[in-house]
N, C-alpha and C. Protein backbone atom coordinates (compact mmCIF):
# COMPACT_ATOMS: atom_id res chain seq x y z
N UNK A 1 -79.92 -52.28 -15.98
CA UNK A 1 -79.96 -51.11 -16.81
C UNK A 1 -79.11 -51.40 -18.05
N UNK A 2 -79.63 -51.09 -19.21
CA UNK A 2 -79.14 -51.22 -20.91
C UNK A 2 -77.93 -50.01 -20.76
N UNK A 3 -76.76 -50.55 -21.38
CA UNK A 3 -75.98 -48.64 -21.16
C UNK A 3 -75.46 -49.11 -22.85
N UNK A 4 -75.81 -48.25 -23.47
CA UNK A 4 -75.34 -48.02 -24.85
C UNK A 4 -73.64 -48.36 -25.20
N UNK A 5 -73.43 -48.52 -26.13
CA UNK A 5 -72.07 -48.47 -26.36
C UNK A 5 -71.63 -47.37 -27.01
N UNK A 6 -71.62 -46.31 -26.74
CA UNK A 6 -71.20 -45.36 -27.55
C UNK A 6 -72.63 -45.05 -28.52
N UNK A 7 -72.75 -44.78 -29.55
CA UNK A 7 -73.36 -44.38 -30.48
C UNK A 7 -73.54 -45.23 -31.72
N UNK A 8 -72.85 -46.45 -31.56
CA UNK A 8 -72.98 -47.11 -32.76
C UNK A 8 -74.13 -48.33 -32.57
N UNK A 9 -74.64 -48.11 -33.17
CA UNK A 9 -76.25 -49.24 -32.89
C UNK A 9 -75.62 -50.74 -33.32
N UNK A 10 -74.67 -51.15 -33.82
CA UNK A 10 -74.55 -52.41 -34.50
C UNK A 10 -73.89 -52.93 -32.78
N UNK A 11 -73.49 -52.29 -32.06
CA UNK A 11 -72.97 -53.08 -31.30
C UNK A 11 -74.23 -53.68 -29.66
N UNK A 12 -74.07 -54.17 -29.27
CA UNK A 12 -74.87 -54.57 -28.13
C UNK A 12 -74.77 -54.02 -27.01
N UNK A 13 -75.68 -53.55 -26.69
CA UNK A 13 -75.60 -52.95 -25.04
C UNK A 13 -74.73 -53.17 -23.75
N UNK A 14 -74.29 -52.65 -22.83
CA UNK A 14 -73.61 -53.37 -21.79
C UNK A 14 -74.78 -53.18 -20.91
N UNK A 15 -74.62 -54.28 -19.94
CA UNK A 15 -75.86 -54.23 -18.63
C UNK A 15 -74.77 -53.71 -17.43
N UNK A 16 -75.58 -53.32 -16.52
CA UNK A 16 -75.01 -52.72 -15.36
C UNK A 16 -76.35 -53.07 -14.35
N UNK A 17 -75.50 -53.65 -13.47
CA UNK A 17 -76.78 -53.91 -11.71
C UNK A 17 -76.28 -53.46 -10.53
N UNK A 18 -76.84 -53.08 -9.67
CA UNK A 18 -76.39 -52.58 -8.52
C UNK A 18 -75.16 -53.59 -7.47
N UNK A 19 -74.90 -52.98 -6.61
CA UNK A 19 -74.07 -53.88 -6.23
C UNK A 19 -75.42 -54.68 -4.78
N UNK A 20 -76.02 -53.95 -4.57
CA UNK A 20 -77.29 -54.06 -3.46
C UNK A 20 -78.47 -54.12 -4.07
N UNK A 21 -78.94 -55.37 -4.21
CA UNK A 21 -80.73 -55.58 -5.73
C UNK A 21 -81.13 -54.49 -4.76
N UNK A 22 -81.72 -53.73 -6.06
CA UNK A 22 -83.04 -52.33 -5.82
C UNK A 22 -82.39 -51.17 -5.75
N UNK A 23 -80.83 -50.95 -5.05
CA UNK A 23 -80.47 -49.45 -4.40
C UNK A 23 -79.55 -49.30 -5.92
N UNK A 24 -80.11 -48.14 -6.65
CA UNK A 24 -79.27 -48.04 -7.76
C UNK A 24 -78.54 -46.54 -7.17
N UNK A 25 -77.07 -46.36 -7.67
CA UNK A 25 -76.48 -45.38 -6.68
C UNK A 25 -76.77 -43.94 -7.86
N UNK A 26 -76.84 -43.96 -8.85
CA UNK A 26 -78.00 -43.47 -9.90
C UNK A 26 -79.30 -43.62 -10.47
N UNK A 27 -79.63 -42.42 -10.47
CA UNK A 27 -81.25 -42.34 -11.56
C UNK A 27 -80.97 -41.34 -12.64
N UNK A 28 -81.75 -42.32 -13.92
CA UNK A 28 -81.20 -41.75 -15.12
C UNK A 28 -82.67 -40.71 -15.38
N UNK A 29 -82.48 -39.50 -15.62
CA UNK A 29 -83.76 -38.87 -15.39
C UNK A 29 -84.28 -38.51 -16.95
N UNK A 30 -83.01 -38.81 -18.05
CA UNK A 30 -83.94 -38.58 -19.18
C UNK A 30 -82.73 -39.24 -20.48
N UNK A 31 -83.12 -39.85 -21.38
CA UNK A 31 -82.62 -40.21 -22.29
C UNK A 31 -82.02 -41.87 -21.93
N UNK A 32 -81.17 -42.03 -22.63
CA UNK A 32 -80.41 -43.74 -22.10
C UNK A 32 -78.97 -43.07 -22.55
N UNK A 33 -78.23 -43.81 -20.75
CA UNK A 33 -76.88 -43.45 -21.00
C UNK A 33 -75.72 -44.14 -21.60
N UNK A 34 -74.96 -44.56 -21.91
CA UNK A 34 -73.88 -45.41 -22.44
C UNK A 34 -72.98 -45.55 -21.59
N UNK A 35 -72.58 -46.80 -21.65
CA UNK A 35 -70.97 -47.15 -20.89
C UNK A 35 -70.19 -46.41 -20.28
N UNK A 36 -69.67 -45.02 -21.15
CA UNK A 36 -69.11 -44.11 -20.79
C UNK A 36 -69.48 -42.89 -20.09
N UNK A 37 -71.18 -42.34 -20.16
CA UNK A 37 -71.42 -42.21 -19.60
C UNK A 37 -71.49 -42.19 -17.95
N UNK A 38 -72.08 -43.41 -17.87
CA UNK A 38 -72.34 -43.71 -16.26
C UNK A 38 -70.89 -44.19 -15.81
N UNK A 39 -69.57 -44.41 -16.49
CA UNK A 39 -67.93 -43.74 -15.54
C UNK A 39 -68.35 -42.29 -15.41
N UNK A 40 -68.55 -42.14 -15.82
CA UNK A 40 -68.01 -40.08 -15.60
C UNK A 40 -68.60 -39.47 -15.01
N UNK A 41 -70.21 -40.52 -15.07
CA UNK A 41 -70.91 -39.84 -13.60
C UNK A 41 -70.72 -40.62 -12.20
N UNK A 42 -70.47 -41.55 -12.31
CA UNK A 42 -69.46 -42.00 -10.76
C UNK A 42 -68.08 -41.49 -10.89
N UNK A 43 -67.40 -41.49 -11.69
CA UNK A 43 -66.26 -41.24 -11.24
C UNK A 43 -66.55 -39.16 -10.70
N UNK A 44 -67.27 -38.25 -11.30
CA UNK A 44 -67.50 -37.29 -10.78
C UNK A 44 -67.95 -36.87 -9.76
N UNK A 45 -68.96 -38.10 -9.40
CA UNK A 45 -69.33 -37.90 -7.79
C UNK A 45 -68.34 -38.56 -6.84
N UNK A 46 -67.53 -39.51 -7.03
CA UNK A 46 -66.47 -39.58 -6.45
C UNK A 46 -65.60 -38.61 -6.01
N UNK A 47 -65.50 -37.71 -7.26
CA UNK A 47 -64.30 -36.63 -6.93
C UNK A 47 -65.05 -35.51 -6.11
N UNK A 48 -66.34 -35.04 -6.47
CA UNK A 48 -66.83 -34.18 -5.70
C UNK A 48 -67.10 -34.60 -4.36
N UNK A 49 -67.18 -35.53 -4.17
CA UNK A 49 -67.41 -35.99 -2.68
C UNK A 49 -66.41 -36.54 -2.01
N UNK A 50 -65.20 -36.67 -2.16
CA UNK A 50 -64.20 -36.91 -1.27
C UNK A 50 -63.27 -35.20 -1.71
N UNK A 51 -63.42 -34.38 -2.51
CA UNK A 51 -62.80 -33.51 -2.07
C UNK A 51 -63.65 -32.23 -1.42
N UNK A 52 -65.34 -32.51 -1.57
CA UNK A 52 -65.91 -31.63 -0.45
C UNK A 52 -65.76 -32.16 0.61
N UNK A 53 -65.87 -33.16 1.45
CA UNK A 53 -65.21 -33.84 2.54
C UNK A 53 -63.79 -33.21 3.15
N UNK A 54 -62.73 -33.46 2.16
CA UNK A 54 -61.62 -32.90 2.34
C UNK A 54 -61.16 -31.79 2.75
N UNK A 55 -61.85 -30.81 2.06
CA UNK A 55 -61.98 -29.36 1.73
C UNK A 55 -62.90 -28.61 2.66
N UNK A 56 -64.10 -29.07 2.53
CA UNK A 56 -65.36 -28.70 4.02
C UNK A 56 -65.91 -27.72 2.86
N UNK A 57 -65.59 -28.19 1.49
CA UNK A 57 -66.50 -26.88 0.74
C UNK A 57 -67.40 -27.20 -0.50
N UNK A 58 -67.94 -26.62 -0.87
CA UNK A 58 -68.53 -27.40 -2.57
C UNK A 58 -67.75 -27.53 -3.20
N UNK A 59 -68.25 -28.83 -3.52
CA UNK A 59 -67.25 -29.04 -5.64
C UNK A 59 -68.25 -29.64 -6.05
N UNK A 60 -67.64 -29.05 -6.99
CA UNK A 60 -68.03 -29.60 -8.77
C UNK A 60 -67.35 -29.45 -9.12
N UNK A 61 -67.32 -30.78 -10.40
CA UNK A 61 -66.50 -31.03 -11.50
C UNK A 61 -67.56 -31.87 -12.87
N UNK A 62 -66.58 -31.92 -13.98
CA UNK A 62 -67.11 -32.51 -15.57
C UNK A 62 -65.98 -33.25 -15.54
N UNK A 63 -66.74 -34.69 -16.18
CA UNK A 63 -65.75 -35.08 -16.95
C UNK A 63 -66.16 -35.87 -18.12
N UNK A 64 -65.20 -35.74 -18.98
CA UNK A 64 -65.28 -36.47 -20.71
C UNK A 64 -64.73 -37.60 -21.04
N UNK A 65 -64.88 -38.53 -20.94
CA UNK A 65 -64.79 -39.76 -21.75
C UNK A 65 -63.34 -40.74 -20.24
N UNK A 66 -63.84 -40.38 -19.10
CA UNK A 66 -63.33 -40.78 -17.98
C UNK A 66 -61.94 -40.02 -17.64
N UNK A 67 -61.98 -38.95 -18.03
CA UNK A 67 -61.23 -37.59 -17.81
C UNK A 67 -61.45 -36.54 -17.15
N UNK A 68 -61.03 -35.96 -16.18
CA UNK A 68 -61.59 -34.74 -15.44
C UNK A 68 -61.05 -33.22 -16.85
N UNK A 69 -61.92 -32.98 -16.83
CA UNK A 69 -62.17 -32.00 -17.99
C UNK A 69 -62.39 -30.19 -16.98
N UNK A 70 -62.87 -30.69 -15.59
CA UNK A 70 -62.66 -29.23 -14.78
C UNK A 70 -63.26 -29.70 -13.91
N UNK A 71 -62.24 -28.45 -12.73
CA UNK A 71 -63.27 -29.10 -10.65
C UNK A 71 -62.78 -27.72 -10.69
N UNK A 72 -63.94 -27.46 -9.56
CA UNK A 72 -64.19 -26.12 -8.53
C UNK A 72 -64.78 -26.37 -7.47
N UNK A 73 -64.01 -25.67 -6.74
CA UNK A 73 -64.61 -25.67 -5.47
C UNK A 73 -65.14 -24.62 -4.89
N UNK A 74 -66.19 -24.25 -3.93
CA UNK A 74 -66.63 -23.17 -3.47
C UNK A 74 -65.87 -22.08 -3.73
N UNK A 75 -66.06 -20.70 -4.76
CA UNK A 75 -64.62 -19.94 -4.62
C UNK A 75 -64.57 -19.40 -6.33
N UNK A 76 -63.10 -19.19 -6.84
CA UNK A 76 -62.90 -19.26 -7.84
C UNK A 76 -63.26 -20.45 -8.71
N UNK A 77 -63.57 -20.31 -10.30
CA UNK A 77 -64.18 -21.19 -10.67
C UNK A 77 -63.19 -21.38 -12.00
N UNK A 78 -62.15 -22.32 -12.56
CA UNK A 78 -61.52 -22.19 -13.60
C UNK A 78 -61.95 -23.94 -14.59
N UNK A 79 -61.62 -23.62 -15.70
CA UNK A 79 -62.04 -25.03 -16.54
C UNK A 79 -60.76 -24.67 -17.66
N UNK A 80 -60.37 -26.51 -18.05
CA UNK A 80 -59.94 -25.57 -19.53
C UNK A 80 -60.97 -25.95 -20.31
N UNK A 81 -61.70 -26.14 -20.10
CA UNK A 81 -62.85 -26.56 -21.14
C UNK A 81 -64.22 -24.96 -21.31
N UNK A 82 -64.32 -24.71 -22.44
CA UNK A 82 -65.48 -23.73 -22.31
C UNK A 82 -66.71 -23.75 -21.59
N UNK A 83 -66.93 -22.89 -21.11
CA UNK A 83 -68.29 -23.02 -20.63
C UNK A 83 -69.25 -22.79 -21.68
N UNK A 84 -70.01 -23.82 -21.57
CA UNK A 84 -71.30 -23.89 -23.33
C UNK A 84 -72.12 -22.81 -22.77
N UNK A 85 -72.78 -22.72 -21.44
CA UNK A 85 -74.22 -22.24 -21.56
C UNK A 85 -73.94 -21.13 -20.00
N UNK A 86 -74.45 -19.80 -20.66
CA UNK A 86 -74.80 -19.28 -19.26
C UNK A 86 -75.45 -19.47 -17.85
N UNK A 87 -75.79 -20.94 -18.00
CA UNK A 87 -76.57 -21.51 -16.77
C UNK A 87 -75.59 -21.93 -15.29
N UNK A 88 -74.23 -22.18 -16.86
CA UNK A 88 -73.17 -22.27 -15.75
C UNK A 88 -72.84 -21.45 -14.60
N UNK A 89 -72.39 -20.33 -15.23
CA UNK A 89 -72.29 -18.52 -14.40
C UNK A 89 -74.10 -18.19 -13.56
N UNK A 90 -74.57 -18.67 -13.48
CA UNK A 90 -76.11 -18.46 -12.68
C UNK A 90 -76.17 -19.44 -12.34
N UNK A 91 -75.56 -20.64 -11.89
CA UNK A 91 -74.92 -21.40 -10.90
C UNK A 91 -74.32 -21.40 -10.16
N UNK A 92 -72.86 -20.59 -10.87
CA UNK A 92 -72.17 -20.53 -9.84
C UNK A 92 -72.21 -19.34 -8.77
N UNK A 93 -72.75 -18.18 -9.60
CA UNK A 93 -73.46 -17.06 -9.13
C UNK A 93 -73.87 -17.51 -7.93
N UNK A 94 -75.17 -18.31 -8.34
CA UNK A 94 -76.10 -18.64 -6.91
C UNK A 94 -75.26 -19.24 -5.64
N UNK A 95 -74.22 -19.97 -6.36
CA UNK A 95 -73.25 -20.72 -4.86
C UNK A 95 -71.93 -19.35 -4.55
N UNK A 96 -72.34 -17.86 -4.79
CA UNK A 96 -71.29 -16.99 -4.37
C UNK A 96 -70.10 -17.26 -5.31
N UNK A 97 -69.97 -17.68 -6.90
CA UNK A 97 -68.53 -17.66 -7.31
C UNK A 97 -68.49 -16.02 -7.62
N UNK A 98 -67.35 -15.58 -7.32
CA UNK A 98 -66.84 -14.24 -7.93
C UNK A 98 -65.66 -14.08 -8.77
N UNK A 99 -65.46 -15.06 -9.44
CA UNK A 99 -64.44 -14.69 -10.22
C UNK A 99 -64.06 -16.46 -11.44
N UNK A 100 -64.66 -16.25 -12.42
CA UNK A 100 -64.05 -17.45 -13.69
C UNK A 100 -63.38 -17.31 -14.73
N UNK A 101 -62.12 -18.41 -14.86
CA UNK A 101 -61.11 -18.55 -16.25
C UNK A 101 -61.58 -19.73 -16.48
N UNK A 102 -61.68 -19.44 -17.65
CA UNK A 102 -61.73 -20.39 -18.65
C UNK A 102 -61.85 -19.90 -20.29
N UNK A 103 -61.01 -21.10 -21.12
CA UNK A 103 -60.16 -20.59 -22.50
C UNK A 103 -61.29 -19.63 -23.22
N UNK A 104 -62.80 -19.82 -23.43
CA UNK A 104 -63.31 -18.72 -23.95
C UNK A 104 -63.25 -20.15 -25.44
N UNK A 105 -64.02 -19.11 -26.68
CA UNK A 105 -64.43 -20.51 -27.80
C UNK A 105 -65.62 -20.83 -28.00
N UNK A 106 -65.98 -20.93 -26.96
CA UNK A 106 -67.48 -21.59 -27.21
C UNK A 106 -68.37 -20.48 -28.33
N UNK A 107 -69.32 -20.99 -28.92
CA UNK A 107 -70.51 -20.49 -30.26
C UNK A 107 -71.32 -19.48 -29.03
N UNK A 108 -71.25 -19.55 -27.75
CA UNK A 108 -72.23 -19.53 -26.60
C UNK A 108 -71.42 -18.12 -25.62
N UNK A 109 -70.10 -18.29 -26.21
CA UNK A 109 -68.95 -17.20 -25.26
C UNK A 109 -69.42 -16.00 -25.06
N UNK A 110 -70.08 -15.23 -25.96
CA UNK A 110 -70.95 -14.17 -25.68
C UNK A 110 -71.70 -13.88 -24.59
N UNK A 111 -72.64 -15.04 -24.50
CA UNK A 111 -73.94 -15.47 -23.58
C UNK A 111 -73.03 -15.30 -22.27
N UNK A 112 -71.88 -16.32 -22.09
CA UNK A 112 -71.64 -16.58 -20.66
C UNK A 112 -70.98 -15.37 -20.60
N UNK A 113 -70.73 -14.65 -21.43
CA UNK A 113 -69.53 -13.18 -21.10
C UNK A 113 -70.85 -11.96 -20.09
N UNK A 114 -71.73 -12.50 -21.15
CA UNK A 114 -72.94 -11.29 -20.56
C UNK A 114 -73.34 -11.42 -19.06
N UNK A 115 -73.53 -13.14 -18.66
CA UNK A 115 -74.26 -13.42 -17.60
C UNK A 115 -72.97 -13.22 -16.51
N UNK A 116 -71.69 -12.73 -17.60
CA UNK A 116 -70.85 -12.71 -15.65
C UNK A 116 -71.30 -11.49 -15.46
N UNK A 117 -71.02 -10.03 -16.42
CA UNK A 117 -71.30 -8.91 -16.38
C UNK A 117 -72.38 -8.72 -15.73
N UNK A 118 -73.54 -9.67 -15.89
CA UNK A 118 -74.76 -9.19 -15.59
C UNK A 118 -74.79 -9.32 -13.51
N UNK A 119 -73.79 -10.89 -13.17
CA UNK A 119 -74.07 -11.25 -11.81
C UNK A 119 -72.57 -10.30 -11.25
N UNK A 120 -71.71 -9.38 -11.73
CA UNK A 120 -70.57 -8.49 -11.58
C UNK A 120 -69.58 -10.12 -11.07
N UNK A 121 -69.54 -11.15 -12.10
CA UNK A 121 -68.47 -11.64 -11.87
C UNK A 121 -67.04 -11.77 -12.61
N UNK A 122 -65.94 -11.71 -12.17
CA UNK A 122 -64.94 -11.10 -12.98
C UNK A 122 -64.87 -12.71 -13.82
N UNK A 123 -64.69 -12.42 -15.54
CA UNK A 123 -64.34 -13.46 -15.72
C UNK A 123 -62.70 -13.25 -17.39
N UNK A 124 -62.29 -14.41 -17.15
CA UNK A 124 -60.67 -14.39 -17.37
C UNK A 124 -60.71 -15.44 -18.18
N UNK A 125 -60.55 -14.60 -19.64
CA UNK A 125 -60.42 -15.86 -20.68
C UNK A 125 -59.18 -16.08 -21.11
N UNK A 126 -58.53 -17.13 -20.79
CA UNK A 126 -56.88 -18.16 -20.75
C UNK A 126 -56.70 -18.20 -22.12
N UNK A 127 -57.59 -18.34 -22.99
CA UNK A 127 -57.23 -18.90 -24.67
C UNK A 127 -56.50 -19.84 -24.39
N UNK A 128 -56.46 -21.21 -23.32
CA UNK A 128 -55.75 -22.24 -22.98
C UNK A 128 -56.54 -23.13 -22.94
N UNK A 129 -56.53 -24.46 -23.47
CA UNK A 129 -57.87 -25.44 -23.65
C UNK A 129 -56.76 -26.49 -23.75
N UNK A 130 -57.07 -27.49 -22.49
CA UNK A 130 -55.72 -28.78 -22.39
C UNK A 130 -56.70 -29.85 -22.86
N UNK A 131 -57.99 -29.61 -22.62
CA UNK A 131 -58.83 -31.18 -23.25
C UNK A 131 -59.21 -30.42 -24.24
N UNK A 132 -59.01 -31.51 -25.49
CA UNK A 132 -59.41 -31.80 -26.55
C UNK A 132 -60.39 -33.20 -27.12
N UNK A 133 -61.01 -32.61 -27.92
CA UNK A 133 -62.20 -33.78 -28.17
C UNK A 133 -61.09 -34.55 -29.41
């Protein structure tokens, strides 16, 4: 697999192969990912899967540029990072969250303000944002 270097075309691709020919422990389902990329999606399923293990509960987490940027686990749901898109809150909705903080900011803050109101989930904006781009 080609993994981009970032965004800058002058530079050359990095390759990546399985550690087992054929069993890739990802499938890229749309676009081409970069270097940094495919850390953040192992290192995220790493974290979600040894602390649902741990825990006996769901997680999820994001992360940015090999940074955990936010984890939740079955339950309360906090980030310091904004939530961009109401798909988030009708996610977490669907897995029973009742209650999210996070700093608020986003162009989109509206949207996700509506969709807690709409699923009656309490949500708690921190005006606290520890990752920065």
């Amino acid at each position: 697999m080609d993994l981009r270097y970032g965004i800058n075309p002058q530079r050359q691709a990095a390759a990546a192969a399985p550690m087992r020919p054929g069993q890739w422990p990802v499938r890229v389902l749309h676009g081409s990912p970069s270097y940094i990329n495919m850390l953040d999606a192992l290192n995220s399923w790493q974290l979600v899967s040894e602390a649902g293990k741990a825990l006996r509960r769901p997680a999820a987490t994001s992360f940015k540029h090999v940074s955990p940027a936010g984890a939740a686990l079955s339950g309360p749901v906090d980030s310091d990072g904004a939530l961009p898109f109401r798909d988030n809150v009708d996610h977490a909705h669907h897995h029973g969250v009742r209650y999210i903080a996070e700093p608020g900011g986003s162009i989109r803050s509206a949207e996700v303000q509506d969709a807690c109101r709409e699923h009656q989930i309490t949500l708690a904006r921190t005006g606290l944002r520890l990752f920065h781009h």
